[in-house]
N, C-alpha and C. Protein backbone atom coordinates (compact mmCIF):
# COMPACT_ATOMS: atom_id res chain seq x y z
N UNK A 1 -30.78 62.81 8.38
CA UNK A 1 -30.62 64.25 8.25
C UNK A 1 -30.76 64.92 9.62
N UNK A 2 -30.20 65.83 9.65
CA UNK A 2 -30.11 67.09 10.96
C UNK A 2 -31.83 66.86 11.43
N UNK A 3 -32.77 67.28 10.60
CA UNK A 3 -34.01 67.22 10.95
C UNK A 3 -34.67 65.90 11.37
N UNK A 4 -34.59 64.79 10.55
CA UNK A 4 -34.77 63.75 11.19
C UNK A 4 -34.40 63.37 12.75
N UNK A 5 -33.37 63.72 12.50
CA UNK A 5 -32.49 63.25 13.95
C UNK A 5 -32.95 64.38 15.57
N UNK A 6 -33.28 65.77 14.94
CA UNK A 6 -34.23 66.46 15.79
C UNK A 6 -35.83 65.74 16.41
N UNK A 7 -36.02 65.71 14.75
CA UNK A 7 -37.65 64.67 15.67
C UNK A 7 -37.57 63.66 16.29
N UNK A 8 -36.75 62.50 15.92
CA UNK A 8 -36.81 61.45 16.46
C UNK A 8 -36.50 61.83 17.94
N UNK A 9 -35.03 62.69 18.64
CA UNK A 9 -34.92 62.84 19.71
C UNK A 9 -35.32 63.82 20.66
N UNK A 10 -36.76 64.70 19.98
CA UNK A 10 -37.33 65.92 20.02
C UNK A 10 -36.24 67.03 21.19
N UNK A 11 -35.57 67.38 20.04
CA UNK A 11 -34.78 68.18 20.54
C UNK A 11 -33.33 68.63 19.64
N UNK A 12 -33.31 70.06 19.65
CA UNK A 12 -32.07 70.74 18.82
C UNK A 12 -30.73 69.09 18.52
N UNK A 13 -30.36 69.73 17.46
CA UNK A 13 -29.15 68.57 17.35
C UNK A 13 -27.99 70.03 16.69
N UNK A 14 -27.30 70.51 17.10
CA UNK A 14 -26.25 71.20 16.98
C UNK A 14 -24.54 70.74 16.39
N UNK A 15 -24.50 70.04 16.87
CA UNK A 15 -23.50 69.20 16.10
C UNK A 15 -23.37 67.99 15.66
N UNK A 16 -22.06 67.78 14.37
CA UNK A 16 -21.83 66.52 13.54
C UNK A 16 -20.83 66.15 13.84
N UNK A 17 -20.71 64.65 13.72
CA UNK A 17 -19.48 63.72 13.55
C UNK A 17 -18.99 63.01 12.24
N UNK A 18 -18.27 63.41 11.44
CA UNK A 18 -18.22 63.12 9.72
C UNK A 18 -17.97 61.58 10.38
N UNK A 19 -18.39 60.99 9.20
CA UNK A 19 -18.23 59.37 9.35
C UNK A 19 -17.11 59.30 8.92
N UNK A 20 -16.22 58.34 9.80
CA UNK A 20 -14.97 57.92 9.10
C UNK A 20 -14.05 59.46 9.05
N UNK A 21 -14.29 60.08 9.63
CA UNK A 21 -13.74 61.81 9.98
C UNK A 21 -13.77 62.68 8.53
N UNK A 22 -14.28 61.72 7.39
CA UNK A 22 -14.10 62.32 6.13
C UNK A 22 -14.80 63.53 6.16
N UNK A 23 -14.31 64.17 5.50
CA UNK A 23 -14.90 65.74 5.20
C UNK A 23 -14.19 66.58 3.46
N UNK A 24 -14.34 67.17 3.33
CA UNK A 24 -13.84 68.41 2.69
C UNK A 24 -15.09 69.54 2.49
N UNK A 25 -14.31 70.43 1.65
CA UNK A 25 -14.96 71.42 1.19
C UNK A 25 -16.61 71.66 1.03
N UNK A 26 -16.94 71.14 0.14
CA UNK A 26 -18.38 70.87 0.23
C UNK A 26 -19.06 70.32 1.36
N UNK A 27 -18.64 69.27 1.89
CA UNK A 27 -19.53 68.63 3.22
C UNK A 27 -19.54 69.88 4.61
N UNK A 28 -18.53 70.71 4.36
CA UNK A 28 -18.22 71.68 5.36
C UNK A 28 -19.31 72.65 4.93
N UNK A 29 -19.64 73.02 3.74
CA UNK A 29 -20.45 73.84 3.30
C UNK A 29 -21.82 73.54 3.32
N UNK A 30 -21.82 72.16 3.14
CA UNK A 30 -23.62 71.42 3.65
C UNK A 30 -23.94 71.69 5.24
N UNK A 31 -23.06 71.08 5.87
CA UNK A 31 -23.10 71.11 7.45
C UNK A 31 -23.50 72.41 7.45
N UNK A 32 -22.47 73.57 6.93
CA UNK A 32 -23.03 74.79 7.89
C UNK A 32 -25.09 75.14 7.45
N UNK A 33 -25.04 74.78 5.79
CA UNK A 33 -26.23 75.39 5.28
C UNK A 33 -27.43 74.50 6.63
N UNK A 34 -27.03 73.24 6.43
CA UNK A 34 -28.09 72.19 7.30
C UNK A 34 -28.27 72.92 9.11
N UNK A 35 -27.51 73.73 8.76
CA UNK A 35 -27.53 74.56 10.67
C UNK A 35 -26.71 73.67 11.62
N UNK A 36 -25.86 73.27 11.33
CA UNK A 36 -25.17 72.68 12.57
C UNK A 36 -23.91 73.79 12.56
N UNK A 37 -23.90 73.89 13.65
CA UNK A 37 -22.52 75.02 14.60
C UNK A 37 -21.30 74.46 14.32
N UNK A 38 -21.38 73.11 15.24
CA UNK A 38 -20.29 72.25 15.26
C UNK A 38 -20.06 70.90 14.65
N UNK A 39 -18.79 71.07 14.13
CA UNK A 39 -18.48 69.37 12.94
C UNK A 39 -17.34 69.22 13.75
N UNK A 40 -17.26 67.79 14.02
CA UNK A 40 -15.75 66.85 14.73
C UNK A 40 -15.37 65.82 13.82
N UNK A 41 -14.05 66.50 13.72
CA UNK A 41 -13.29 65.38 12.52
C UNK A 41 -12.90 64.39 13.66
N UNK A 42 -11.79 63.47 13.09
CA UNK A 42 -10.75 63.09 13.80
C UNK A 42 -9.55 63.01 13.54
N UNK A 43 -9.33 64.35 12.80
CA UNK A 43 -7.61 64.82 13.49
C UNK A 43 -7.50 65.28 14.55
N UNK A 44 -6.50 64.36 15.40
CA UNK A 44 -6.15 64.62 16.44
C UNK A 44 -5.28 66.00 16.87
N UNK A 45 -6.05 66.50 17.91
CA UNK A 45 -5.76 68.09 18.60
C UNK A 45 -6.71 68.37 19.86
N UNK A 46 -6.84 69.68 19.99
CA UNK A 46 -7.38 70.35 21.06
C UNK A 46 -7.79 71.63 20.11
N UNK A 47 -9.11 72.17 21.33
CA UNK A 47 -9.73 73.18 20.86
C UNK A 47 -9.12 73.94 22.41
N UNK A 48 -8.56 75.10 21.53
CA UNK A 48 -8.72 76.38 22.75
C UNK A 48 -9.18 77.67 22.29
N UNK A 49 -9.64 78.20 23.51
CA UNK A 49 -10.35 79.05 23.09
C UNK A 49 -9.41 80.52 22.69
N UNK A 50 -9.69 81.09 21.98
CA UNK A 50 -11.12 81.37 21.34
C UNK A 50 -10.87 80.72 20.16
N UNK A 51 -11.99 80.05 19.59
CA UNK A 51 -12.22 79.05 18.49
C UNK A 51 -12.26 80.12 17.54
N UNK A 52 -11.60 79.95 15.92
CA UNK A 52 -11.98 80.77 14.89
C UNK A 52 -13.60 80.23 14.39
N UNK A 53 -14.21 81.21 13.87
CA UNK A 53 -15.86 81.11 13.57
C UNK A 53 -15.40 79.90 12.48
N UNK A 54 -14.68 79.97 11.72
CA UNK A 54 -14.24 79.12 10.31
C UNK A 54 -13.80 77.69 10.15
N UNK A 55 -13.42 77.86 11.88
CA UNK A 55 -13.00 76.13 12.21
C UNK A 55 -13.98 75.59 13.03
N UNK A 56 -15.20 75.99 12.89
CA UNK A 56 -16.43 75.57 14.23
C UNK A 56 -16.56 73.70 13.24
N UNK A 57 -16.89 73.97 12.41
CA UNK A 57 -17.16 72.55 11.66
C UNK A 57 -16.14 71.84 11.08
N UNK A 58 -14.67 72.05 12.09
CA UNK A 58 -13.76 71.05 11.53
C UNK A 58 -13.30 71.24 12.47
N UNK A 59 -13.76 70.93 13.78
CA UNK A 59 -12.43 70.58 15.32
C UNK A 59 -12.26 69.74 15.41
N UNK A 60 -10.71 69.54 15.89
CA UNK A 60 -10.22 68.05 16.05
C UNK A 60 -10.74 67.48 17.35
N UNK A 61 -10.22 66.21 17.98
CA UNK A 61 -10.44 65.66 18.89
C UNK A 61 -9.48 64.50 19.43
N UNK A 62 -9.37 64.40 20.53
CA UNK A 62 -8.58 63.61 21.31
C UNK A 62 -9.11 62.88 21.77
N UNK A 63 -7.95 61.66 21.22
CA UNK A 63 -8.93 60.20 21.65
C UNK A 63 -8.87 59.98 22.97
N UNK A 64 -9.79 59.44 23.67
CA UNK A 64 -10.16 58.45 24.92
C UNK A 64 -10.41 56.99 24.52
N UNK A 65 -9.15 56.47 25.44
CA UNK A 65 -9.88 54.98 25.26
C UNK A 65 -9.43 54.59 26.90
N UNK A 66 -9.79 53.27 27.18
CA UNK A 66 -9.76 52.67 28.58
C UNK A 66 -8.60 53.22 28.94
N UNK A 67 -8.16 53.59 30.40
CA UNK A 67 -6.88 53.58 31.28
C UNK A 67 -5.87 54.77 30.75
N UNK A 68 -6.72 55.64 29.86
CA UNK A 68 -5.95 56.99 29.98
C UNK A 68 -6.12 57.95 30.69
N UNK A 69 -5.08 58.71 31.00
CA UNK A 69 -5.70 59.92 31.52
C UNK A 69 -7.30 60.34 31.42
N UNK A 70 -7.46 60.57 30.51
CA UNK A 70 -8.79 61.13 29.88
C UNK A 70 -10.09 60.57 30.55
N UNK A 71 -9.51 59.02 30.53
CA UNK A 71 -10.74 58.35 31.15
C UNK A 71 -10.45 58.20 32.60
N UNK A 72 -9.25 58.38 33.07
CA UNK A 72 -9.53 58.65 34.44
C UNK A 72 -10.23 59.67 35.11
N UNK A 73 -9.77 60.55 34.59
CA UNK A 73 -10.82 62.14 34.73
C UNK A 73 -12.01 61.80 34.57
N UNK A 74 -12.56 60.98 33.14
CA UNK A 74 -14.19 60.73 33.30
C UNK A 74 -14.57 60.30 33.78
N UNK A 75 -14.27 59.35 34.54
CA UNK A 75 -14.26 58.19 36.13
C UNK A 75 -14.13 59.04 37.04
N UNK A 76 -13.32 59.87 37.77
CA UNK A 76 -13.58 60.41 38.36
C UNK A 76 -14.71 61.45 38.97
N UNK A 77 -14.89 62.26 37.64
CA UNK A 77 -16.13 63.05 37.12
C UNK A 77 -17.53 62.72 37.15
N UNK A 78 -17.55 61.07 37.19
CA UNK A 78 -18.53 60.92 37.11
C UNK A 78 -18.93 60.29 38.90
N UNK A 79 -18.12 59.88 39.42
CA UNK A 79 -17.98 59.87 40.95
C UNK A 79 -18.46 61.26 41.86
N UNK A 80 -17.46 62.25 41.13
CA UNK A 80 -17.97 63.16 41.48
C UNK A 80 -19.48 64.24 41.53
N UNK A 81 -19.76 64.19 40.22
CA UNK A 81 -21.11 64.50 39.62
C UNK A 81 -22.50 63.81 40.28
N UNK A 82 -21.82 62.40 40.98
CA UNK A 82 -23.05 61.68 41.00
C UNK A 82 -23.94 61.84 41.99
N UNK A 83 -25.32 61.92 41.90
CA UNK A 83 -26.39 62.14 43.09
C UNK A 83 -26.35 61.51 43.97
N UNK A 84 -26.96 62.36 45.41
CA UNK A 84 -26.72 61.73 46.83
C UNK A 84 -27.65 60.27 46.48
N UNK A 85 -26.66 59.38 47.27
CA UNK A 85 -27.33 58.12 47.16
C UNK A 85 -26.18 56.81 47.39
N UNK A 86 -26.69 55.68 47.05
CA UNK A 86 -25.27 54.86 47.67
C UNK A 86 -24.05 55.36 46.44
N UNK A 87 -23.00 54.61 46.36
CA UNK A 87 -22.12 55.40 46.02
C UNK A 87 -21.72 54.69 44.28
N UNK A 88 -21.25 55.60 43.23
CA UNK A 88 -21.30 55.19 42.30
C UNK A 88 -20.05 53.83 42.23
N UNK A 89 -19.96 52.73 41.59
CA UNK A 89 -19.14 51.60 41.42
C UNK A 89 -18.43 51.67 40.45
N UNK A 90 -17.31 51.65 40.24
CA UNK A 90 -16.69 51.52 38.61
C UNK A 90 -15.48 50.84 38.92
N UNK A 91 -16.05 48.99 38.12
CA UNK A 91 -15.29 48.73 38.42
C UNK A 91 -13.49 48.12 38.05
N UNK A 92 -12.89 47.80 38.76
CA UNK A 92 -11.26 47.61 38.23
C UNK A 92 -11.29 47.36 36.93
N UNK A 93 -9.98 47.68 36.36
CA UNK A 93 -10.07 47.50 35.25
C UNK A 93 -8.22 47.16 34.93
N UNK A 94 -7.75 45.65 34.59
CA UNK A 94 -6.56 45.69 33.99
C UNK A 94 -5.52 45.79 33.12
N UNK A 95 -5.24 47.07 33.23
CA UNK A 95 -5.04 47.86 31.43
C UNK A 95 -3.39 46.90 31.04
N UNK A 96 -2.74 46.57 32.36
CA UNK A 96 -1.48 46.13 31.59
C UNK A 96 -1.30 44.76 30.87
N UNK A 97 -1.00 44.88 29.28
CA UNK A 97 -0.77 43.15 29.36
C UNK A 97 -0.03 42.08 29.68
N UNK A 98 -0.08 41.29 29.74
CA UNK A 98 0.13 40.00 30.48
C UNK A 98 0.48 39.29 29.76
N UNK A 99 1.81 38.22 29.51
CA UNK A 99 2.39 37.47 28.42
C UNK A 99 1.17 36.26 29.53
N UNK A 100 0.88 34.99 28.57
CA UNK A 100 0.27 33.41 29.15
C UNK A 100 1.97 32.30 28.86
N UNK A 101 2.11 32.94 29.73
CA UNK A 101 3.74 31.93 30.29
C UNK A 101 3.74 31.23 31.35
């Protein structure tokens, strides 16, 4: 539960991830009573702003997986972000496949 998951990580928990992206009607109506703001399905989309108040607990999301855009940006981001010190490593990664011929 929302509360459990507060104590254990002593600290607000604001948003959900439906398992398996399942949702409807009712689970949308628990989420909001349980106090969470934000619910992430996974129909795929984008949030722009300004968000309707009505879709806070059903935004979609765009997948990231290895060697997309997405994760290049987070690779990058995180190069960037990172504290003075030696330098962050991330390393190669060969996204194309390869026939064994």
């Amino acid at each position: 539960s929302k509360r459990t998951l507060e104590t254990e990580l002593s600290m607000p928990v604001y948003a959900v991830c439906y398992p398996q992206g399942s949702f409807n009607d009712i689970v949308l109506e628990e989420a909001g009573h349980a106090g969470y703001a934000l619910g992430f399905t996974t129909r795929y989309g984008v949030c722009r702003y300004p968000v309707e108040p009505d879709s806070l607990l059903q935004l979609p999301r765009t997948g990231v997986w290895s060697g997309s855009a997405a994760d290049w940006h987070w690779s990058l981001g995180r190069l960037l972000m990172a504290p003075a010190g030696p330098p962050v490593a991330i390393p190669p990664q060969n996204h194309s496949p390869r026939s064994a011929g």
